[in-house]
C-alpha atoms as a PDB file:
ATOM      1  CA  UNK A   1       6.914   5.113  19.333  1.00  0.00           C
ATOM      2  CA  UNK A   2       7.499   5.632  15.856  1.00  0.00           C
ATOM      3  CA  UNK A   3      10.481   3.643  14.314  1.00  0.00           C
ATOM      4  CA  UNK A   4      11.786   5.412  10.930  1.00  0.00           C
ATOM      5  CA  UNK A   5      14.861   6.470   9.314  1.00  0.00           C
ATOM      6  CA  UNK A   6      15.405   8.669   6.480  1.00  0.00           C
ATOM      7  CA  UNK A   7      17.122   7.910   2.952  1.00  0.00           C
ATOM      8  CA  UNK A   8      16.666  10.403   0.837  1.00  0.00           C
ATOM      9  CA  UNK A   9      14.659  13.188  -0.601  1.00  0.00           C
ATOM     10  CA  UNK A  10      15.590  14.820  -3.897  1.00  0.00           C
ATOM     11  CA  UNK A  11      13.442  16.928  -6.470  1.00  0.00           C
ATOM     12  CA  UNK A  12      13.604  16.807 -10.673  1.00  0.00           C
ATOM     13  CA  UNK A  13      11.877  17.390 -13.809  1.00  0.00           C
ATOM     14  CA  UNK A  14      10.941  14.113 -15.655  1.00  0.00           C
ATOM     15  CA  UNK A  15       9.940  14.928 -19.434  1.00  0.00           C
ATOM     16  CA  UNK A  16       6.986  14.271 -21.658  1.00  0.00           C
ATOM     17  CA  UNK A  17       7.432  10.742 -23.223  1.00  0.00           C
ATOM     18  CA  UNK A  18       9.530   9.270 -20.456  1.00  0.00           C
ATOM     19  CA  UNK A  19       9.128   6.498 -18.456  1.00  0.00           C
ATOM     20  CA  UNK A  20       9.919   4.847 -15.297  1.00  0.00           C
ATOM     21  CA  UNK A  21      11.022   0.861 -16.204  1.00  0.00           C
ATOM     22  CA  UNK A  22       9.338  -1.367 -13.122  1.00  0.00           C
ATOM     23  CA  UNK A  23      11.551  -1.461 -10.012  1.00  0.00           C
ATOM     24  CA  UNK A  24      11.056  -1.837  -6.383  1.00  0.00           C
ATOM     25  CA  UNK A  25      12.514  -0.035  -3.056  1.00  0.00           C
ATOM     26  CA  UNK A  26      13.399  -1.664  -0.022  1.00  0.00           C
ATOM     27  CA  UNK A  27      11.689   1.489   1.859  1.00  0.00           C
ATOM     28  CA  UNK A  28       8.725   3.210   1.507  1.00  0.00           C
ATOM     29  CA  UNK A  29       8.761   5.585  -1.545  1.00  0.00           C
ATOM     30  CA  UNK A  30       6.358   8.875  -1.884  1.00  0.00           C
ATOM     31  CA  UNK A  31       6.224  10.701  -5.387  1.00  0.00           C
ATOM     32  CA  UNK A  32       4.800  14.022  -4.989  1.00  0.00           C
ATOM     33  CA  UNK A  33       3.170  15.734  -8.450  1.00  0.00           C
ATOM     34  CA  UNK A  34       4.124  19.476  -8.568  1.00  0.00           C
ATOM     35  CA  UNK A  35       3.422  20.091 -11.665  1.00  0.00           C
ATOM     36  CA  UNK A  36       2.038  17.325 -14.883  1.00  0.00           C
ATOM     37  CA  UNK A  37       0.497  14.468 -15.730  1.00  0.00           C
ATOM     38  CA  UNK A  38       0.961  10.877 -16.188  1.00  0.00           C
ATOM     39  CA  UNK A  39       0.109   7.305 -15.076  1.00  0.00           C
ATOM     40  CA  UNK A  40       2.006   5.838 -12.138  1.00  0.00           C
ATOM     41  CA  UNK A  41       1.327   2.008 -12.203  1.00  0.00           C
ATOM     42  CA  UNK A  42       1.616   0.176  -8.459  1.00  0.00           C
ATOM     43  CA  UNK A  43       1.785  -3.403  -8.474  1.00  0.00           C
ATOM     44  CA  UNK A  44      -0.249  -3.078 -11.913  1.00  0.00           C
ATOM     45  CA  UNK A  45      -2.922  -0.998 -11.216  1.00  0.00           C
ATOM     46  CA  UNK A  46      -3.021   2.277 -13.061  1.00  0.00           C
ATOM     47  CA  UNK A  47      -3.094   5.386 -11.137  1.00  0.00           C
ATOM     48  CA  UNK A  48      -3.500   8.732 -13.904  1.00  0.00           C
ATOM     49  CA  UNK A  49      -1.824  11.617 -11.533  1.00  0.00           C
ATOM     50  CA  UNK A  50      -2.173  15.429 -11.473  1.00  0.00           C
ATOM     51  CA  UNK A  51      -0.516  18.602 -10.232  1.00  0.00           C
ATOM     52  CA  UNK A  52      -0.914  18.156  -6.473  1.00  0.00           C
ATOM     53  CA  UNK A  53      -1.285  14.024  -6.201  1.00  0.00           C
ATOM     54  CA  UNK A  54       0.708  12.459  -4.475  1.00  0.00           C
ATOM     55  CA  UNK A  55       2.032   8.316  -4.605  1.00  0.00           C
ATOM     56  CA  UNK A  56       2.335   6.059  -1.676  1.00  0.00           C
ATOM     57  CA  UNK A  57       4.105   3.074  -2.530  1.00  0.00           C
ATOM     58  CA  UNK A  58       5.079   0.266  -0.256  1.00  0.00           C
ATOM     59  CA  UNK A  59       8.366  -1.486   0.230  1.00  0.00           C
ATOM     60  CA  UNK A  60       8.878  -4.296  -2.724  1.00  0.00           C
ATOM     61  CA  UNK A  61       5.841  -3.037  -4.675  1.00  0.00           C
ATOM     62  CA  UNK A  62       6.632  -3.194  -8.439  1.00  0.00           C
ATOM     63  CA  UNK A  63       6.074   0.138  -9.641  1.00  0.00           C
ATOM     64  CA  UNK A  64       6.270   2.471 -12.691  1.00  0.00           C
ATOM     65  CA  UNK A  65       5.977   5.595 -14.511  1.00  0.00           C
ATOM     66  CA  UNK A  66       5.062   7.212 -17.859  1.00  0.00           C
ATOM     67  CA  UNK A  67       4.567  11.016 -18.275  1.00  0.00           C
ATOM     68  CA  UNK A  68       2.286  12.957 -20.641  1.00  0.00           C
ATOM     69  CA  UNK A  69       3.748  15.948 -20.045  1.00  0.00           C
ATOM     70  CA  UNK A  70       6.842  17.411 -18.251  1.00  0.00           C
ATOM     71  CA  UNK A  71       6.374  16.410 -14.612  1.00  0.00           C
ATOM     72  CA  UNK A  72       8.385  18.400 -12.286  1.00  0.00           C
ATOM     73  CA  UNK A  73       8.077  15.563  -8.494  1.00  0.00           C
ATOM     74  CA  UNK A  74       9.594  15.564  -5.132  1.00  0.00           C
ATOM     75  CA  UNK A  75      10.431  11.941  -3.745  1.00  0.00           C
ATOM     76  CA  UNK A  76      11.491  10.353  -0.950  1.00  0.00           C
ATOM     77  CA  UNK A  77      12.408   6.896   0.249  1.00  0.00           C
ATOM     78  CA  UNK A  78      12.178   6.331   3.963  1.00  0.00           C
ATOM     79  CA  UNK A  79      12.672   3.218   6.401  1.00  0.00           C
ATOM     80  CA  UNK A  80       9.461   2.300   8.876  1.00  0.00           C
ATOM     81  CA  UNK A  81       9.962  -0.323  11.237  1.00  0.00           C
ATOM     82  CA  UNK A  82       7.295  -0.910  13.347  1.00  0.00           C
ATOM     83  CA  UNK A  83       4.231   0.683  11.481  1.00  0.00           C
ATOM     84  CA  UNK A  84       1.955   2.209  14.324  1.00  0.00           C
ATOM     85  CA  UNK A  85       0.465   4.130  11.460  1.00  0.00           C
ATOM     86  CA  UNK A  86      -1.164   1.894   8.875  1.00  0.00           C
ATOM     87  CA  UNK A  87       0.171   2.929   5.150  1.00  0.00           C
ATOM     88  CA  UNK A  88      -1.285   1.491   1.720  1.00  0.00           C
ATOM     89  CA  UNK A  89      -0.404   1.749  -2.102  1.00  0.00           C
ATOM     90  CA  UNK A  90      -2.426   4.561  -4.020  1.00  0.00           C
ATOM     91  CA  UNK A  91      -2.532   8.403  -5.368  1.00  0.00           C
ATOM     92  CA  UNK A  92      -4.168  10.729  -2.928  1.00  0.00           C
ATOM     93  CA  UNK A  93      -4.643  14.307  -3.516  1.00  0.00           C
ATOM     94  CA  UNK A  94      -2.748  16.669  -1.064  1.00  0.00           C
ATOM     95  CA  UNK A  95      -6.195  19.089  -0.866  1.00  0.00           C
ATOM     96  CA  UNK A  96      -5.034  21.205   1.812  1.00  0.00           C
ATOM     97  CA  UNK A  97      -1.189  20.989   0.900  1.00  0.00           C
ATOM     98  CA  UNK A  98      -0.081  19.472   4.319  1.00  0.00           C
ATOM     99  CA  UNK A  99       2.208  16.906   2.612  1.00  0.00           C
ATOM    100  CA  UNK A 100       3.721  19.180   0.109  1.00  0.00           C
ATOM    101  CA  UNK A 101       4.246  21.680   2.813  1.00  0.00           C
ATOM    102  CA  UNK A 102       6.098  18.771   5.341  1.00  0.00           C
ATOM    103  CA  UNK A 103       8.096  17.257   2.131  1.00  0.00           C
ATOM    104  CA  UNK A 104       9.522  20.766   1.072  1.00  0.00           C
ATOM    105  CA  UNK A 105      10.326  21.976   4.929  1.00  0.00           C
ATOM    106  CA  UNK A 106      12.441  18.196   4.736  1.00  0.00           C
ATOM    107  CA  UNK A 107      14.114  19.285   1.311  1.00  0.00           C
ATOM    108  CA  UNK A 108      15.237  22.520   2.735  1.00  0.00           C
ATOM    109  CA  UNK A 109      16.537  20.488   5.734  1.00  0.00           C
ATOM    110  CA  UNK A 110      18.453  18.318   3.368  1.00  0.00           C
ATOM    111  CA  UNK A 111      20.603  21.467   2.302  1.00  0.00           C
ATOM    112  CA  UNK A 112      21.639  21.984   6.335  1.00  0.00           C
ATOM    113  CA  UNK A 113      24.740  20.208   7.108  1.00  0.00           C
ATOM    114  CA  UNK A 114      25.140  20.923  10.684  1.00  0.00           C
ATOM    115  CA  UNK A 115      24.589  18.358  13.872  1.00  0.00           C
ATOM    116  CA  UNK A 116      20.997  19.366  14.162  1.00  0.00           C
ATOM    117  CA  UNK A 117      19.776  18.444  10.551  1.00  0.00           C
ATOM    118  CA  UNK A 118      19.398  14.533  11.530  1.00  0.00           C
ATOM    119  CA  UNK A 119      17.306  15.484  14.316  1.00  0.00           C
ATOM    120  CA  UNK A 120      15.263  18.141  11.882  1.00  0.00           C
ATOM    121  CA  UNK A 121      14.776  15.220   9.019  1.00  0.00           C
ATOM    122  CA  UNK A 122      13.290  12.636  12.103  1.00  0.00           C
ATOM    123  CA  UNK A 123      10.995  15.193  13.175  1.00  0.00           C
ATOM    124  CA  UNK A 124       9.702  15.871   9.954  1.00  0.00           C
ATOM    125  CA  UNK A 125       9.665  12.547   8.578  1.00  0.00           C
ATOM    126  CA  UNK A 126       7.423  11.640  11.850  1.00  0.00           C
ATOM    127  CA  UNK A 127       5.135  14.780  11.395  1.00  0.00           C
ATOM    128  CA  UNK A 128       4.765  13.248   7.297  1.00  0.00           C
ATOM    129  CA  UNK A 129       4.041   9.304   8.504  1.00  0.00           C
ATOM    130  CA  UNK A 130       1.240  10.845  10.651  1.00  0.00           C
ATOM    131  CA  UNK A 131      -0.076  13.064   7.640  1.00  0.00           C
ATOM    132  CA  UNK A 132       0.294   9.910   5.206  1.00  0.00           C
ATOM    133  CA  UNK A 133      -1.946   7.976   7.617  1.00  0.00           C
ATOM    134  CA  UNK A 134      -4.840  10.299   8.345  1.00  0.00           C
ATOM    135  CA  UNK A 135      -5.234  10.688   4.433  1.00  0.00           C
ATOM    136  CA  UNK A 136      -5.298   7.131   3.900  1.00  0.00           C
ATOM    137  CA  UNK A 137      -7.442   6.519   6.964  1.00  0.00           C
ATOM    138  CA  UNK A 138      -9.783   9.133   5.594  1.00  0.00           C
ATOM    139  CA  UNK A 139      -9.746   8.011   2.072  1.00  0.00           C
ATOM    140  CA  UNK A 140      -9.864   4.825   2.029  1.00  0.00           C
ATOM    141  CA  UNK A 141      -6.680   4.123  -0.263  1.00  0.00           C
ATOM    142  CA  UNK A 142      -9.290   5.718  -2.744  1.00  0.00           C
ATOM    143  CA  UNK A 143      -8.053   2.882  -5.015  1.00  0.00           C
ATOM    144  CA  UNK A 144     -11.342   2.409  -6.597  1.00  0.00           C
ATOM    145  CA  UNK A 145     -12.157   5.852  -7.710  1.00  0.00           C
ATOM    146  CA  UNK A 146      -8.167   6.029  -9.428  1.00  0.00           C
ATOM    147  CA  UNK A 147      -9.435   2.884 -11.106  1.00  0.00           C
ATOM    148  CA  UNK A 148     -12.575   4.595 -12.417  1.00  0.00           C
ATOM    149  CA  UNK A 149     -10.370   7.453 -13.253  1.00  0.00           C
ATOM    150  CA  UNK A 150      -8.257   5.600 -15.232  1.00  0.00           C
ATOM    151  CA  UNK A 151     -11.254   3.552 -17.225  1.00  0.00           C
ATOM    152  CA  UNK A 152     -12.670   6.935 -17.827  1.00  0.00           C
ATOM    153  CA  UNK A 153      -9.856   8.349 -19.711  1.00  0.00           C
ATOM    154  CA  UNK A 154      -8.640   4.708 -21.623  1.00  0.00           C
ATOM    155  CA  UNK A 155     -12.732   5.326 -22.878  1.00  0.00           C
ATOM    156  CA  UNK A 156     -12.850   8.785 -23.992  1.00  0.00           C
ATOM    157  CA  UNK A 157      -9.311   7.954 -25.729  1.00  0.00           C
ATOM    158  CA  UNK A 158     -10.067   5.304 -27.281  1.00  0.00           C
ATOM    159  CA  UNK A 159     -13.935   5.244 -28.222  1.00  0.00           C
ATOM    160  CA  UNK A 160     -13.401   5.861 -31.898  1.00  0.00           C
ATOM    161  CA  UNK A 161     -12.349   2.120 -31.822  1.00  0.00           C
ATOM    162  CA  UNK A 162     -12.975  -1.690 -30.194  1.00  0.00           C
ATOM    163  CA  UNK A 163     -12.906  -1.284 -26.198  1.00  0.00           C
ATOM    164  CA  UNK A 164     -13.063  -4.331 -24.927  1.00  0.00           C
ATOM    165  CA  UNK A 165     -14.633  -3.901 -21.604  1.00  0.00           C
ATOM    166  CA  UNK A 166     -13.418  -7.170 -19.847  1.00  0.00           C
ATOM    167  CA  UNK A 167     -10.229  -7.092 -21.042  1.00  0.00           C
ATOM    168  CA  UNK A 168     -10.374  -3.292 -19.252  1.00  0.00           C
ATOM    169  CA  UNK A 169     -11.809  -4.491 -16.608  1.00  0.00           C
ATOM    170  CA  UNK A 170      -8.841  -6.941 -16.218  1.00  0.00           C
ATOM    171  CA  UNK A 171      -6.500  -4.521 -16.575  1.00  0.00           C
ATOM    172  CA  UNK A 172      -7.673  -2.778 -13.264  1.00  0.00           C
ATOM    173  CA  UNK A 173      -7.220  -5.935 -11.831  1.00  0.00           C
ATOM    174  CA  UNK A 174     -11.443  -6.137 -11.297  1.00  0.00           C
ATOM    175  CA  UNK A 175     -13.657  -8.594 -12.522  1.00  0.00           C
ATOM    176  CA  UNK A 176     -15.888  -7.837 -15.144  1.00  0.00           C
ATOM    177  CA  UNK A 177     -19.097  -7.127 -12.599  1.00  0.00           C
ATOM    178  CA  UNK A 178     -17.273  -5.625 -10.126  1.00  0.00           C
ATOM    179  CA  UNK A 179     -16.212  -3.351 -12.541  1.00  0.00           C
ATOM    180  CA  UNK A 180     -19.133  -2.606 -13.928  1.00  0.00           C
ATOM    181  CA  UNK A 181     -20.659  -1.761 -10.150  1.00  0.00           C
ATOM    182  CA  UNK A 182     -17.913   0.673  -9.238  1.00  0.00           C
ATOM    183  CA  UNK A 183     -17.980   2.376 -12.491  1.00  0.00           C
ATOM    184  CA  UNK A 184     -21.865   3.123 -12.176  1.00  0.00           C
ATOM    185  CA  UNK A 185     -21.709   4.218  -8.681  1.00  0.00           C
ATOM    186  CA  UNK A 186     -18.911   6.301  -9.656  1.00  0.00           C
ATOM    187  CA  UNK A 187     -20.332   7.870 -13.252  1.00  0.00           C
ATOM    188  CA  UNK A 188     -24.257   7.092 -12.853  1.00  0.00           C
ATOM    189  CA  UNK A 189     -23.695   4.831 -16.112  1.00  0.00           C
ATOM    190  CA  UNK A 190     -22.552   2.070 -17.173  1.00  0.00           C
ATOM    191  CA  UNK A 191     -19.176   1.730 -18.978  1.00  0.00           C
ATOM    192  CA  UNK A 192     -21.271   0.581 -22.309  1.00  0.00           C
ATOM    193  CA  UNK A 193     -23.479   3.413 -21.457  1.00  0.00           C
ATOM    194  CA  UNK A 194     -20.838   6.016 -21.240  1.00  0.00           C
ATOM    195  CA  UNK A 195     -18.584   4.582 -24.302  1.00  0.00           C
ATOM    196  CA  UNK A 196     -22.037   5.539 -26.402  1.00  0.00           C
ATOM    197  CA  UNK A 197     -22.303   8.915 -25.208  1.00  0.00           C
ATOM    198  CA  UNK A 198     -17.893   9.528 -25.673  1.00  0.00           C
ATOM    199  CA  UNK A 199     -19.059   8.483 -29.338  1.00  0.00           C
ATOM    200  CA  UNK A 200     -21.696  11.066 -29.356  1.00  0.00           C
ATOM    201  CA  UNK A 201     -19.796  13.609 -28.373  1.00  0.00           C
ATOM    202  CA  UNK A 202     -17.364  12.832 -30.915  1.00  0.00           C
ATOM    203  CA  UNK A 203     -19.470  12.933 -33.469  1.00  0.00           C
ATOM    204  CA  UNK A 204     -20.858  16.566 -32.541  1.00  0.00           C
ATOM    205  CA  UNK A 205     -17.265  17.803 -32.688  1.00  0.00           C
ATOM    206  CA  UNK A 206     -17.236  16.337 -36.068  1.00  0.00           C
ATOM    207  CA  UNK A 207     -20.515  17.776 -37.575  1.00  0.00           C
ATOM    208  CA  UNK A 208     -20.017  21.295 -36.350  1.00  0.00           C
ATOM    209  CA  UNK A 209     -16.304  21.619 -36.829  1.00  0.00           C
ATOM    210  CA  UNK A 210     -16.029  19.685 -40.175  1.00  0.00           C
ATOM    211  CA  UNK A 211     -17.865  19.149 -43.351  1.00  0.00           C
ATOM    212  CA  UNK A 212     -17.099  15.278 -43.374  1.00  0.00           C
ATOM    213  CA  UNK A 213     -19.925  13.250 -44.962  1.00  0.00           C
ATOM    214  CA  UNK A 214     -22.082  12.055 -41.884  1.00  0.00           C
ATOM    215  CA  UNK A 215     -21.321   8.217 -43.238  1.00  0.00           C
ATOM    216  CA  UNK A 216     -17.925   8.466 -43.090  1.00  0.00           C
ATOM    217  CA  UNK A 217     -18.432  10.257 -39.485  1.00  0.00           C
ATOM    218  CA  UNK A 218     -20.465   7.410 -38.024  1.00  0.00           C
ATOM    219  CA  UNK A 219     -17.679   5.002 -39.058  1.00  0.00           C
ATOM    220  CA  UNK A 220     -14.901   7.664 -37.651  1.00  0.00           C
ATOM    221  CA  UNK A 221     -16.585   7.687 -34.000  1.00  0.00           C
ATOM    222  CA  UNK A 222     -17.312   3.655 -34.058  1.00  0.00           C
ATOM    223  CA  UNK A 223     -20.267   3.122 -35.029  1.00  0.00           C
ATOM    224  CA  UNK A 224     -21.294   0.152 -36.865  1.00  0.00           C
ATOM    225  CA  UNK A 225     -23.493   1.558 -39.593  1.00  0.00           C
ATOM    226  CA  UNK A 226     -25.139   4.664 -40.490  1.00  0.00           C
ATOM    227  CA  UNK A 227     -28.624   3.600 -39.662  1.00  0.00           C
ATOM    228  CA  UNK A 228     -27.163   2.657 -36.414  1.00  0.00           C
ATOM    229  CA  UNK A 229     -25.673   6.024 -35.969  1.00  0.00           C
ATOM    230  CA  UNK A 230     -28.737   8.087 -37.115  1.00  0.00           C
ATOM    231  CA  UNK A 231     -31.015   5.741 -34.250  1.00  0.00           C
ATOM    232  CA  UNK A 232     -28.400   6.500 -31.418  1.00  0.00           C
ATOM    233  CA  UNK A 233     -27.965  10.150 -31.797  1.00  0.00           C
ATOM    234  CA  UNK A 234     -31.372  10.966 -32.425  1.00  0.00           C
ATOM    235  CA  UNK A 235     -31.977   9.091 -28.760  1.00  0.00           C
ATOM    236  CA  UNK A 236     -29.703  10.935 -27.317  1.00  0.00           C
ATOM    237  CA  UNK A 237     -30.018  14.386 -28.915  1.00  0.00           C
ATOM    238  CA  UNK A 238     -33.437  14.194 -30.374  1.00  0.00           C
ATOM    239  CA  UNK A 239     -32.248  15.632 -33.482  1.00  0.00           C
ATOM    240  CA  UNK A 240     -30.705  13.622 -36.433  1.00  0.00           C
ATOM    241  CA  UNK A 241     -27.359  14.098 -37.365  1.00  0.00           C
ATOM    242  CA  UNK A 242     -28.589  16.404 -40.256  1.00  0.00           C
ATOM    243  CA  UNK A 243     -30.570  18.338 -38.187  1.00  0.00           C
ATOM    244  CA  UNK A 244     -28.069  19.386 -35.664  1.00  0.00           C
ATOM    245  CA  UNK A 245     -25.684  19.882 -37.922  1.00  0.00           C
ATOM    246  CA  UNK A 246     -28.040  22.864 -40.014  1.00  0.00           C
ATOM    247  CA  UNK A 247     -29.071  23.714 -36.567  1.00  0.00           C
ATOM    248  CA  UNK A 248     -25.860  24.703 -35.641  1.00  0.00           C
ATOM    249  CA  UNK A 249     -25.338  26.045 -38.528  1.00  0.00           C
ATOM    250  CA  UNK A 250     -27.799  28.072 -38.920  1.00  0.00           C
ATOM    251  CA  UNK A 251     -27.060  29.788 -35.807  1.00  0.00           C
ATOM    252  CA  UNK A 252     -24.114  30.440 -36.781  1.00  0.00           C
ATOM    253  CA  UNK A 253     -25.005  32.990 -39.870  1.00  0.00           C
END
């Protein structure tokens, strides 16, 4: 039989630029996403969440939050004693919306003050533990692909600069080949590999949407010279800088 007890449940809107300091529960905390987008960081691995996402986060886990946007979240904090049902730290999408459905059915309970709403609150929070462990049973904690996630965007953001790759790969709490295996499985390339191609795409933004020099845009998007730049995009596009840039152009008349 399921031992739990229920501490509390509340819903907010967190705004754009705010954070979370690092803290710890003595329960088990969930953090559903309604609406936003952020970075919730469990026991320092980076999780970037989404409308619909949700947070599992485990009792004296060192946790945080930082918001890109407004993020409107329902959480709860809950007691589990003898954990039948095996829980684990991660974000987990809520496809179906069978944990937003069980978490707002508990909020409305929360508003019931009669002699039947502890019993209501226990049968929901049971129905919820038993949701929480088939998704985490079926995903595998998904931890890697939040990971991969994660190094995706920090690339894309920052590929106009230096990325250092191991000291990313750190970061995620991975070593450097380890990394470098889960991010190929997960993108077919590797992290070099896609950096090159964020680059490229920045520097197509550039040439059709701007009449920068193509010197100064090779050094813009990070690349080391202008020969260097010329060689790469050519490989990938098989067109020189120039060329796609009257290309475009031209079809644009």
């Amino acid at each position: 039989m399921i031992q739990c007890s229920f501490d509390f449940l509340h819903r907010t809107v967190r705004k754009a630029g705010t954070r979370i300091e690092e803290h710890i529960h003595a329960g088990i905390e969930i953090v559903y996403y309604l609406s936003g987008e952020g970075v919730s960081r469990i026991e320092g691995s980076p999780y970037p969440y989404k409308s619909g996402m949700y947070a599992v986060i485990l009792p004296g886990c060192k946790h945080d939050e930082i918001r890109s946007i407004d993020t409107e979240v329902l959480f709860l904090c809950f007691r589990y004693g003898n954990h039948p049902i095996r829980l684990g730290n991660g974000l987990f999408e809520d496809g179906d919306g069978t944990v937003l459905n069980l978490l707002l059915h508990m909020h409305t309970e929360t508003a019931v003050k009669d002699s039947f709403q502890s019993y209501a609150l226990q049968g929901g929070l049971i129905s919820l533990i038993a949701a929480l462990g088939r998704r985490t049973a079926a995903s595998g904690h998904q931890a890697g692909s939040h990971k991969i996630a994660y190094a995706r965007s920090h690339i894309e953001q920052f590929c106009t600069g230096l990325v250092d790759m191991r000291k990313l790969a750190a970061s995620l709490d991975c070593s450097y080949d380890q990394f470098r295996r889960l991010f190929k499985q997960s993108t077919g390339s590797s992290p070099n590999q896609y950096l090159l191609q964020a680059r490229i795409d920045c520097s197509k933004k550039m040439l059709l949407h701007s009449a920068t020099p193509i010197t100064d845009i090779a050094f813009e998007c990070g690349f080391g010279s202008l020969p260097q730049f010329s060689f790469l995009f050519k490989k990938a596009v098989h067109l020189t800088p120039t060329q796609y840039r009257q290309q475009h152009a031209d079809q644009n008349l």
